[in-house]
C-alpha atoms as a PDB file:
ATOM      1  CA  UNK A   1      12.037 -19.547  91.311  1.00  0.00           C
ATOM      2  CA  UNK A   2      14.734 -20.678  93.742  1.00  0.00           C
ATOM      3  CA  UNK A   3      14.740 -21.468  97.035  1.00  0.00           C
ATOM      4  CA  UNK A   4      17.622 -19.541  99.934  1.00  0.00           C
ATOM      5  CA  UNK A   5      20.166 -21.934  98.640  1.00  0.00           C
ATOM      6  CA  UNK A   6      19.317 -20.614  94.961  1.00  0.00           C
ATOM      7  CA  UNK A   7      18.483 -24.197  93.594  1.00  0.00           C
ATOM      8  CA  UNK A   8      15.223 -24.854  91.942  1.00  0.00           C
ATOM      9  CA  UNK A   9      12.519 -26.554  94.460  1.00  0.00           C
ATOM     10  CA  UNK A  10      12.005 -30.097  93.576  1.00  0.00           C
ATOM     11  CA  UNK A  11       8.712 -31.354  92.307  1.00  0.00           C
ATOM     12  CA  UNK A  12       6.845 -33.474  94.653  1.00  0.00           C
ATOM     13  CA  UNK A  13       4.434 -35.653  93.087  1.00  0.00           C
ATOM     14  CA  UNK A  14       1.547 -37.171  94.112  1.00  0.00           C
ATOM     15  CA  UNK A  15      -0.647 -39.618  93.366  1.00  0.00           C
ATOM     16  CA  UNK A  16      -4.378 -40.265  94.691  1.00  0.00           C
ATOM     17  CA  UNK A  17      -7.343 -41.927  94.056  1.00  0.00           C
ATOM     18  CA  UNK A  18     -11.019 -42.645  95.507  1.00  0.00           C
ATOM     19  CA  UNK A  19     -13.088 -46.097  95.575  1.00  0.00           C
ATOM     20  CA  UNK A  20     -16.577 -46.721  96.839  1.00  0.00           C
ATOM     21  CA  UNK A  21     -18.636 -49.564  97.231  1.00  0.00           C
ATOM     22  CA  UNK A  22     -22.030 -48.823  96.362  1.00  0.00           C
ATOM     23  CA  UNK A  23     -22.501 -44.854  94.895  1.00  0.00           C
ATOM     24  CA  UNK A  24     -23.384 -44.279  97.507  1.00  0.00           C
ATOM     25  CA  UNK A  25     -21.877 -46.615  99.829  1.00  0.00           C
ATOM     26  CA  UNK A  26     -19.004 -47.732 102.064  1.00  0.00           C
ATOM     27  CA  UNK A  27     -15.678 -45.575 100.350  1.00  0.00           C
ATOM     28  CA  UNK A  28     -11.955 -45.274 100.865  1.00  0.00           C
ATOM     29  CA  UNK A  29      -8.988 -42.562  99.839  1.00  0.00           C
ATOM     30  CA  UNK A  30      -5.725 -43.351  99.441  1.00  0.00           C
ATOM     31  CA  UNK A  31      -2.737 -41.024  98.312  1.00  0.00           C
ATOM     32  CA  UNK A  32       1.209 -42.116  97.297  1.00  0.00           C
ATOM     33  CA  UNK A  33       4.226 -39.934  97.087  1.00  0.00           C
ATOM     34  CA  UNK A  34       6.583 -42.603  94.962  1.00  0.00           C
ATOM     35  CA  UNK A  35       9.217 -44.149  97.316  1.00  0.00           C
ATOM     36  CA  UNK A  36       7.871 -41.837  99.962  1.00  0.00           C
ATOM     37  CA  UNK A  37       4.849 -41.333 102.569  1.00  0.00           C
ATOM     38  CA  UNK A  38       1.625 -42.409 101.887  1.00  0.00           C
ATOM     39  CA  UNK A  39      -2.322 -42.153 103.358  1.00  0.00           C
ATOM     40  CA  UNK A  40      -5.417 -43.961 103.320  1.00  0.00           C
ATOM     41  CA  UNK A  41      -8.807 -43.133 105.040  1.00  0.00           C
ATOM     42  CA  UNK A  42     -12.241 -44.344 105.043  1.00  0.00           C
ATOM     43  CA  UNK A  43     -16.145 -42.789 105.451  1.00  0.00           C
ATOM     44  CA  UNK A  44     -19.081 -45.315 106.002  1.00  0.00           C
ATOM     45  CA  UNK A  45     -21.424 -43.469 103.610  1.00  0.00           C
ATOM     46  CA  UNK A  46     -20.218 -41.483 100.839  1.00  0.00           C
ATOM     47  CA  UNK A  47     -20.149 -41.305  97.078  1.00  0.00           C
ATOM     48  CA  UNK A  48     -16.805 -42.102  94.477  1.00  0.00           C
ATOM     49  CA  UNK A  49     -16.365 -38.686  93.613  1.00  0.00           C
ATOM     50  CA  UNK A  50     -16.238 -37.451  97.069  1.00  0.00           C
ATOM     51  CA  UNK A  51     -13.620 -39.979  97.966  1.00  0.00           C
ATOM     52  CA  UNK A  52     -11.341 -38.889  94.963  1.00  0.00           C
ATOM     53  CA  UNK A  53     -11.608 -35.400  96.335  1.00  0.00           C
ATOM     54  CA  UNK A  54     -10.944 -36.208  99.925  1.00  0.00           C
ATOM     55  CA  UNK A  55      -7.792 -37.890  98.532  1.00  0.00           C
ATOM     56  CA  UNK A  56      -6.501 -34.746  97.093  1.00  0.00           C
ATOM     57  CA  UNK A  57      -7.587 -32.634 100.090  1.00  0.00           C
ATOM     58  CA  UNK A  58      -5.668 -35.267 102.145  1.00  0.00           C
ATOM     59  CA  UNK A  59      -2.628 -35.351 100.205  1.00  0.00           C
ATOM     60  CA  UNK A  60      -2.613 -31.139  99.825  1.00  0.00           C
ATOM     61  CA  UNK A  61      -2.539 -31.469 103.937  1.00  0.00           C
ATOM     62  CA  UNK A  62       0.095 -33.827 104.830  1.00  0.00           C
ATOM     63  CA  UNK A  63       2.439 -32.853 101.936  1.00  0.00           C
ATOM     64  CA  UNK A  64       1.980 -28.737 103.114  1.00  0.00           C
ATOM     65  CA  UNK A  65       5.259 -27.481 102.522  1.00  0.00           C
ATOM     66  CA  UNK A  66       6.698 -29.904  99.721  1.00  0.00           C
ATOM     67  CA  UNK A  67       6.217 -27.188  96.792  1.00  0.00           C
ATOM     68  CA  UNK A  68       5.876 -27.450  93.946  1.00  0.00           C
ATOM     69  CA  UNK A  69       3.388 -30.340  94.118  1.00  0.00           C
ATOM     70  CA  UNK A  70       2.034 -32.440  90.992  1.00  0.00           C
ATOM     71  CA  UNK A  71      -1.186 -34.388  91.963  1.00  0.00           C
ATOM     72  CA  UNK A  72      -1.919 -37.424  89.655  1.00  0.00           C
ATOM     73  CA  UNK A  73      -5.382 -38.908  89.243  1.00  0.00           C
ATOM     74  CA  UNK A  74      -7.407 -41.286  87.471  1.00  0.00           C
ATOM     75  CA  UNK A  75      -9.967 -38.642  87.744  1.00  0.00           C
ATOM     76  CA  UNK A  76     -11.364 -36.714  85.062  1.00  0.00           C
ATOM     77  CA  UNK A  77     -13.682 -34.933  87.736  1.00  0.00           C
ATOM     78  CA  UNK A  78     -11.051 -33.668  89.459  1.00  0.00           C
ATOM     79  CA  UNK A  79      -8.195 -33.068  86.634  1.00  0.00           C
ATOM     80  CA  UNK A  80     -10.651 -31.839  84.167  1.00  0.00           C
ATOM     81  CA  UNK A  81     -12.130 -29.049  86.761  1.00  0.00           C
ATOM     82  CA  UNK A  82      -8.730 -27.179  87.453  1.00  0.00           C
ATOM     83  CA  UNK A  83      -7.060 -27.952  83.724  1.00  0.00           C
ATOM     84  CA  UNK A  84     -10.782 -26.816  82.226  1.00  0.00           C
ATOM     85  CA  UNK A  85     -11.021 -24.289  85.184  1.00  0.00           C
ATOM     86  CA  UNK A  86     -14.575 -25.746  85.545  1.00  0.00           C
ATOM     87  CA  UNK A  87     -14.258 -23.883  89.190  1.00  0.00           C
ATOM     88  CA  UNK A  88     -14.058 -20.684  87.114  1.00  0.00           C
ATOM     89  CA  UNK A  89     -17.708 -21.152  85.590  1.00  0.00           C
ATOM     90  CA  UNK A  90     -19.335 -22.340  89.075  1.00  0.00           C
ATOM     91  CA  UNK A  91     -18.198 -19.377  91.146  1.00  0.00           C
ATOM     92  CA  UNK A  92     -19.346 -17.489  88.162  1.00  0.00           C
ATOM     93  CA  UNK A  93     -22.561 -18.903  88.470  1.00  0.00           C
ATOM     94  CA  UNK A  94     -22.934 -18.497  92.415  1.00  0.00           C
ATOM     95  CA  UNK A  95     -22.084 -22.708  92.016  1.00  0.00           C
ATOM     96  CA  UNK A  96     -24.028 -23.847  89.999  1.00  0.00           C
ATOM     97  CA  UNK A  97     -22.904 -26.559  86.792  1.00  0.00           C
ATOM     98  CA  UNK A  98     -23.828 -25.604  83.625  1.00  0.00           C
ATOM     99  CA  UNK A  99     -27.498 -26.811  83.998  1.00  0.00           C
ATOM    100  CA  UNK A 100     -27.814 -24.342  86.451  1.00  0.00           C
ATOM    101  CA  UNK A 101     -28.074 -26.901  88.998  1.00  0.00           C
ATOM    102  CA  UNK A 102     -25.780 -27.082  92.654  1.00  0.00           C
ATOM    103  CA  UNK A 103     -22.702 -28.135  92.150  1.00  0.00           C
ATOM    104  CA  UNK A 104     -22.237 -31.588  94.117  1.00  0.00           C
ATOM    105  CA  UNK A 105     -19.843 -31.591  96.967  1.00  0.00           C
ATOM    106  CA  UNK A 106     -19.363 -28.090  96.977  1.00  0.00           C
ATOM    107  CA  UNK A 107     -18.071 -28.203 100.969  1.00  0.00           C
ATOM    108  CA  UNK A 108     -15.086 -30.445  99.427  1.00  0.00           C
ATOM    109  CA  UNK A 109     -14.573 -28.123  96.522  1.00  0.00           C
ATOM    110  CA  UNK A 110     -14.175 -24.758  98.002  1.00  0.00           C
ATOM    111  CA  UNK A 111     -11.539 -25.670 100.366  1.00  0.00           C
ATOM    112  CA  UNK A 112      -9.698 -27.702  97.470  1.00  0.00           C
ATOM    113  CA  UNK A 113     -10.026 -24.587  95.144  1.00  0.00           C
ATOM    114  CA  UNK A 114      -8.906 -22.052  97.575  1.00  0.00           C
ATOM    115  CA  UNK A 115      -5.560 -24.651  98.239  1.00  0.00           C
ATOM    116  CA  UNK A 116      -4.985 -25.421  95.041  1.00  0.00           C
ATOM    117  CA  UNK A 117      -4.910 -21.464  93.967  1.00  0.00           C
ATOM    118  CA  UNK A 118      -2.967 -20.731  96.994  1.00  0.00           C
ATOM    119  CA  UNK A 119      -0.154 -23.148  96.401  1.00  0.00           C
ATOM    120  CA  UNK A 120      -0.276 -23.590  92.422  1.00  0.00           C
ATOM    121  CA  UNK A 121      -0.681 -27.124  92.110  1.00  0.00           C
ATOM    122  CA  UNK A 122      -0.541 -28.830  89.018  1.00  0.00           C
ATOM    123  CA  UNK A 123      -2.879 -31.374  87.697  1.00  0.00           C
ATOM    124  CA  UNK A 124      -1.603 -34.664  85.733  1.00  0.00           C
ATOM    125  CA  UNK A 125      -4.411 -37.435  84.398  1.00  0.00           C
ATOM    126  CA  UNK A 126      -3.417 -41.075  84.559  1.00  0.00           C
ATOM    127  CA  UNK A 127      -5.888 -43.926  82.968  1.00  0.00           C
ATOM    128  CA  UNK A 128      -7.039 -46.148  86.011  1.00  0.00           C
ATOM    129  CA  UNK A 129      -5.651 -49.340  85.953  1.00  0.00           C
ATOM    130  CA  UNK A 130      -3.189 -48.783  83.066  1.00  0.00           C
ATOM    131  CA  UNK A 131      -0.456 -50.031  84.133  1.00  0.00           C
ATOM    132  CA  UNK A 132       0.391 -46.864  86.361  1.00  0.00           C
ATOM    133  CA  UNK A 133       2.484 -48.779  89.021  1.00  0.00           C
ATOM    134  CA  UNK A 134       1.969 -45.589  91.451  1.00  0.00           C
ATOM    135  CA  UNK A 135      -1.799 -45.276  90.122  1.00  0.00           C
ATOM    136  CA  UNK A 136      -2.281 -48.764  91.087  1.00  0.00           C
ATOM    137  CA  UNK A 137      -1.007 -48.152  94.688  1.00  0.00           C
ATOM    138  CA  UNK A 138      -3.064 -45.522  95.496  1.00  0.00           C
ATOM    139  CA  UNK A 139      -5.500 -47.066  94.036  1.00  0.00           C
ATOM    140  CA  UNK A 140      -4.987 -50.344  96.305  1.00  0.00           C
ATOM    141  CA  UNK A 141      -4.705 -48.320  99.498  1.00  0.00           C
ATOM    142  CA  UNK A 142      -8.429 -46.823  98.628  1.00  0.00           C
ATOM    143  CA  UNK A 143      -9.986 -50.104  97.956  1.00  0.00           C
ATOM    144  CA  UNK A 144      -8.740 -51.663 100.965  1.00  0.00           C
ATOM    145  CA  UNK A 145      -9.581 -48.420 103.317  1.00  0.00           C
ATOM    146  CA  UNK A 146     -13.062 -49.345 101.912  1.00  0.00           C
ATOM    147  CA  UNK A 147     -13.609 -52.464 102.349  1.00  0.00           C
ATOM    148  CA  UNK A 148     -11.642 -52.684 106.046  1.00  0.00           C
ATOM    149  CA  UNK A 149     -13.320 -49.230 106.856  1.00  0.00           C
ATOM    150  CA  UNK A 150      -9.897 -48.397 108.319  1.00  0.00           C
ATOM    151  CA  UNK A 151      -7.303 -45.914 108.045  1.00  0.00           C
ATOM    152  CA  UNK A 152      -3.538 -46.325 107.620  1.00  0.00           C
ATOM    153  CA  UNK A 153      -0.003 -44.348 106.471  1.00  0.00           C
ATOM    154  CA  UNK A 154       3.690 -44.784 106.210  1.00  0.00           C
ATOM    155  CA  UNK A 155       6.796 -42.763 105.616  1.00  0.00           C
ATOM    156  CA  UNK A 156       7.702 -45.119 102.772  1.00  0.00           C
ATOM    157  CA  UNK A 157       5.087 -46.924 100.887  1.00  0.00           C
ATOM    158  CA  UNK A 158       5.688 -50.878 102.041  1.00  0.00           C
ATOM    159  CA  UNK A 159       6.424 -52.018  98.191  1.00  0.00           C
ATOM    160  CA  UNK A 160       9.812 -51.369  96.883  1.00  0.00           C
ATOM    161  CA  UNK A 161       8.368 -51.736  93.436  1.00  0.00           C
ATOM    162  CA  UNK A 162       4.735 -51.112  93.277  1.00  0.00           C
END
């Protein structure tokens, strides 16, 4: 697909991650775009996974318009549920996991679904602190939006080389 000028869209890719101190406890979110704007954000009480969702609902909503989009996380919860289409099974199951329990954080899951669908987003895993100099930084903007329990973003991440 090309855009008006016929020339392919560029990928824009993202990277995101979620900390927490405690499960459940004081967390952070933090997202990168590689030599481009980044995010961080904070909630006083929350859980890991939540935080590595609100990342990627975070990222989805500043980056609107910068399609195609490629979100990388450390994740498995959140890779494995659109590459596995774990979503598929829970709306299947009026959401409900496969132990017929409530899926957890269902009110950060529907919106992410319904964005991710509407925009075809791709998924990419990265292993958490492997080396991953773009993993690392999103990783470092979570931790330190949790433990300042503050929020912060730039149009150009402040390391040249993360």
């Amino acid at each position: 697909m090309t855009d008006s000028r016929g020339c392919f869209p560029q990928l824009t890719v993202v990277y995101t991650d979620g900390a927490c101190r405690g499960n459940p406890g004081p967390g952070g979110w933090g997202w990168v775009v590689p030599d481009g704007p980044w995010a961080a954000g904070f909630a006083a009480n929350t859980t890991n996974n939540r935080m590595e969702l609100q990342a990627v609902l975070e990222a989805l909503a500043a980056l609107e318009g910068h399609d195609p989009l490629e979100v990388v996380s450390d994740s498995g919860y959140i890779v494995n549920c659109f590459e596995q289409r774990w979503w598929q099974g829970w709306q299947r199951r009026n959401w409900r996991n496969s132990k017929k329990e409530p899926v957890k954080n269902r009110d950060l899951w529907e919106p992410l679904i319904s964005q991710v669908m509407a925009r075809g987003v791709a998924f990419r895993w990265v292993k958490g602190h492997g080396g991953d100099p773009w993993n690392d930084a999103a990783d470092l903007l979570a931790t330190q939006a949790a433990d300042a329990q503050r929020g912060s973003r730039g149009e150009r991440y402040p390391h040249e080389n993360p």
